[in-house]
C-alpha atoms as a PDB file:
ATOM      1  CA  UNK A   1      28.051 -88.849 -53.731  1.00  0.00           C
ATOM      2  CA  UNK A   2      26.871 -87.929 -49.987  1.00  0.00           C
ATOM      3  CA  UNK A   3      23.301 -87.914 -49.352  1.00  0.00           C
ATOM      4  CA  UNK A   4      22.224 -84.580 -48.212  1.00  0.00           C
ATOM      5  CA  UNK A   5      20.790 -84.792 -44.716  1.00  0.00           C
ATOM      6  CA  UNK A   6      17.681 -82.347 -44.072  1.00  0.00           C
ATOM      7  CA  UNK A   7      16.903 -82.107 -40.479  1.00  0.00           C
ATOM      8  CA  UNK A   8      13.125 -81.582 -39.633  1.00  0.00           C
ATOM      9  CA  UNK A   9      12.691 -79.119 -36.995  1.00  0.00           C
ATOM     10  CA  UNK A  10       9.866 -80.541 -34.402  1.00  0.00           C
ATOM     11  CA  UNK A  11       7.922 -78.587 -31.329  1.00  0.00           C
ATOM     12  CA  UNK A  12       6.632 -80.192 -28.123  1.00  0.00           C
ATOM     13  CA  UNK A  13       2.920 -79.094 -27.480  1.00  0.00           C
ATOM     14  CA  UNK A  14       4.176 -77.194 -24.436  1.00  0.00           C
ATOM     15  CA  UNK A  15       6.733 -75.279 -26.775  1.00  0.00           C
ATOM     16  CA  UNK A  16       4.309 -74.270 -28.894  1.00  0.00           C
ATOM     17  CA  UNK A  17       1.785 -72.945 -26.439  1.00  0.00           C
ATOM     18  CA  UNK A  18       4.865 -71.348 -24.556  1.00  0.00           C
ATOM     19  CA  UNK A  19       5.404 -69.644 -27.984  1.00  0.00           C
ATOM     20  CA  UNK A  20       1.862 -68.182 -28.276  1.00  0.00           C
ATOM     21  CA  UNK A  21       1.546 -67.208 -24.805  1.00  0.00           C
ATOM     22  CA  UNK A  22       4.356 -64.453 -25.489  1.00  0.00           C
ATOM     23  CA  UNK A  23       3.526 -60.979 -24.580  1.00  0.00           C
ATOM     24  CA  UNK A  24       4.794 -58.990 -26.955  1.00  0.00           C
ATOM     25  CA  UNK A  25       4.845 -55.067 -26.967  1.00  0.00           C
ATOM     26  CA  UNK A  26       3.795 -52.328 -29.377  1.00  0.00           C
ATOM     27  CA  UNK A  27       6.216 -49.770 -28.972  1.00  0.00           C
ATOM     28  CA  UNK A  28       5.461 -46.022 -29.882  1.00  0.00           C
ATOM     29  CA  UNK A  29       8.744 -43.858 -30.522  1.00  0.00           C
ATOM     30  CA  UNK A  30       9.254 -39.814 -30.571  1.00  0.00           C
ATOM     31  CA  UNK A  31       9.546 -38.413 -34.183  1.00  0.00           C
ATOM     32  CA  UNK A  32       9.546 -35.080 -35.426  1.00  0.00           C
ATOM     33  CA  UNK A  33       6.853 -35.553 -37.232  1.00  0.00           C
ATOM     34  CA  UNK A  34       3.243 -36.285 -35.878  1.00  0.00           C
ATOM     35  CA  UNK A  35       1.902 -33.671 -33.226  1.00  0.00           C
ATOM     36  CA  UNK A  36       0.867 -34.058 -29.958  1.00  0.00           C
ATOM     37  CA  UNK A  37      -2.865 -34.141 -31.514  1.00  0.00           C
ATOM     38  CA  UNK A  38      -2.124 -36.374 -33.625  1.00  0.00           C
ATOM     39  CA  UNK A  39      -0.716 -38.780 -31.644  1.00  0.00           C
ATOM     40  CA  UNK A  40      -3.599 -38.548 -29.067  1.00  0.00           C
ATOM     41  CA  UNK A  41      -6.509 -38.848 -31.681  1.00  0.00           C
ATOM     42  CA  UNK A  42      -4.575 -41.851 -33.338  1.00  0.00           C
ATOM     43  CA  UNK A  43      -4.538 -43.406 -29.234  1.00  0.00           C
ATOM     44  CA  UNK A  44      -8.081 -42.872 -29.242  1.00  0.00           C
ATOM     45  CA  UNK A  45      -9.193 -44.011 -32.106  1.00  0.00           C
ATOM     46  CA  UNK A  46      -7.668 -46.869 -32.730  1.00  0.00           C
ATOM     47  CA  UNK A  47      -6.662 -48.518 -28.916  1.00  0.00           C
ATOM     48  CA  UNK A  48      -9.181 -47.131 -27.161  1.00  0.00           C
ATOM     49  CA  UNK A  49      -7.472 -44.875 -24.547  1.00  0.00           C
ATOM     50  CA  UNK A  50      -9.349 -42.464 -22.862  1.00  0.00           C
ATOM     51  CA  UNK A  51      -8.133 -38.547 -23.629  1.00  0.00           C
ATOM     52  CA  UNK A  52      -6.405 -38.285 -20.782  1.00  0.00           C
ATOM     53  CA  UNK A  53      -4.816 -42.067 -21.154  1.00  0.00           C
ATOM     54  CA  UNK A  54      -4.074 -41.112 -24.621  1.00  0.00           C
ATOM     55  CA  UNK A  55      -2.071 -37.240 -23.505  1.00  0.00           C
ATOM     56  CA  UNK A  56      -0.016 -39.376 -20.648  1.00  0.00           C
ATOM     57  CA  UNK A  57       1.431 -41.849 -23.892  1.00  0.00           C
ATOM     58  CA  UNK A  58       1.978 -38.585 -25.771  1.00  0.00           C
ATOM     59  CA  UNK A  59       3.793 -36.889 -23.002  1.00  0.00           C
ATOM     60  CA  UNK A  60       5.661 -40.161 -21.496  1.00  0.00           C
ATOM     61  CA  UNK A  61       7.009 -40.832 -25.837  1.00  0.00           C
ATOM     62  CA  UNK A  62       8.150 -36.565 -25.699  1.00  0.00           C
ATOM     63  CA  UNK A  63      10.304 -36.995 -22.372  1.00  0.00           C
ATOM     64  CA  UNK A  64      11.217 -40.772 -23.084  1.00  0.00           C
ATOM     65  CA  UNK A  65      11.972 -41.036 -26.604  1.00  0.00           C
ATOM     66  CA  UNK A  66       9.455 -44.190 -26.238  1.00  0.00           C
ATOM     67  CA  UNK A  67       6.053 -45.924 -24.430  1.00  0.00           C
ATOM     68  CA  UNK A  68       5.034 -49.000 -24.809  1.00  0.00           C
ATOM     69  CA  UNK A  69       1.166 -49.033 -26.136  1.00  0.00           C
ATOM     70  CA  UNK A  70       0.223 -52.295 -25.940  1.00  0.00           C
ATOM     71  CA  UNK A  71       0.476 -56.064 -25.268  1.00  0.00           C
ATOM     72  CA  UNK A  72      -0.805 -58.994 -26.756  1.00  0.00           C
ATOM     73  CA  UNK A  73       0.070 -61.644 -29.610  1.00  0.00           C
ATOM     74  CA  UNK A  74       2.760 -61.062 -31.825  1.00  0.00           C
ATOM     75  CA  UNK A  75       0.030 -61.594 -34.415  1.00  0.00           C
ATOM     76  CA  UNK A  76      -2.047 -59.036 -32.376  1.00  0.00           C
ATOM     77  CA  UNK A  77       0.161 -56.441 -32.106  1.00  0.00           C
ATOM     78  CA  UNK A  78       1.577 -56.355 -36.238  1.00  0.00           C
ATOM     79  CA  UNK A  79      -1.621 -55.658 -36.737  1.00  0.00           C
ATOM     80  CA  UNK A  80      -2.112 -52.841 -34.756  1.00  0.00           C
ATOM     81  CA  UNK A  81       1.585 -51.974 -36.012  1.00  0.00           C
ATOM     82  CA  UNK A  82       0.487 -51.525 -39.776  1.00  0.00           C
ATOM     83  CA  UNK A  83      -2.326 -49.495 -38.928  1.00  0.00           C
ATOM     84  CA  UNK A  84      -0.686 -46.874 -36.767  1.00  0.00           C
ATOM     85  CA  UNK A  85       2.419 -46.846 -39.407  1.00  0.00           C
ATOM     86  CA  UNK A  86      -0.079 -46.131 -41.654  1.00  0.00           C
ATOM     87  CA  UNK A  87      -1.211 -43.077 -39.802  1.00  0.00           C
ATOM     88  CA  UNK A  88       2.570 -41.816 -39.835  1.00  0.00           C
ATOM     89  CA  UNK A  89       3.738 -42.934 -36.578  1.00  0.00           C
ATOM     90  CA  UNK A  90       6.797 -44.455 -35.630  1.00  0.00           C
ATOM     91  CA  UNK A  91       5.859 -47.706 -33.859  1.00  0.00           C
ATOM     92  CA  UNK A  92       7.734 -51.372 -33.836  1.00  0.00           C
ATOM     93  CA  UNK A  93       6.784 -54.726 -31.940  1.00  0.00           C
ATOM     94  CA  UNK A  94       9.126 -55.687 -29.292  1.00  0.00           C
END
């Protein structure tokens, strides 16, 4: 009977602080859902954008399809991620 190898999977300290320097991206997509208002009150309220920040991500995700919203930890970002999904909007972490 063959002894069943497991292999251990180790990280360097540099790997690991590579790993949580990441910038990832919270990604807001077009839908056919939310309205323009929406959209902009959910910017404001929840990242901070000024009105007119929050109209130029509404109007940038209508011509693009897309706009990236913000940047940060992976960590960071899923949690901004589950809030705005939970609002109705399309968004994903890239």
């Amino acid at each position: 009977m063959a002894a069943t190898e497991t292999k251990e999977e180790t990280f360097t300290l540099e790997e690991i602080l590579t790993s949580l320097k990441t910038v990832h991206r919270l990604i807001l997509w077009n839908d056919d859902v939310n309205t323009f208002e929406h959209v902009i009150w959910c910017m404001m309220k929840y990242l901070d954008y000024s009105e007119t920040q929050a109209e130029k991500i509404a109007w940038e995700v209508h011509n693009k399809g897309k706009c990236a919203v913000l940047e940060g930890s992976f960590t960071e970002m899923e949690v901004y991620r589950k809030i705005l999904q939970q609002e109705g909007l399309t968004v994903s972490v890239d």
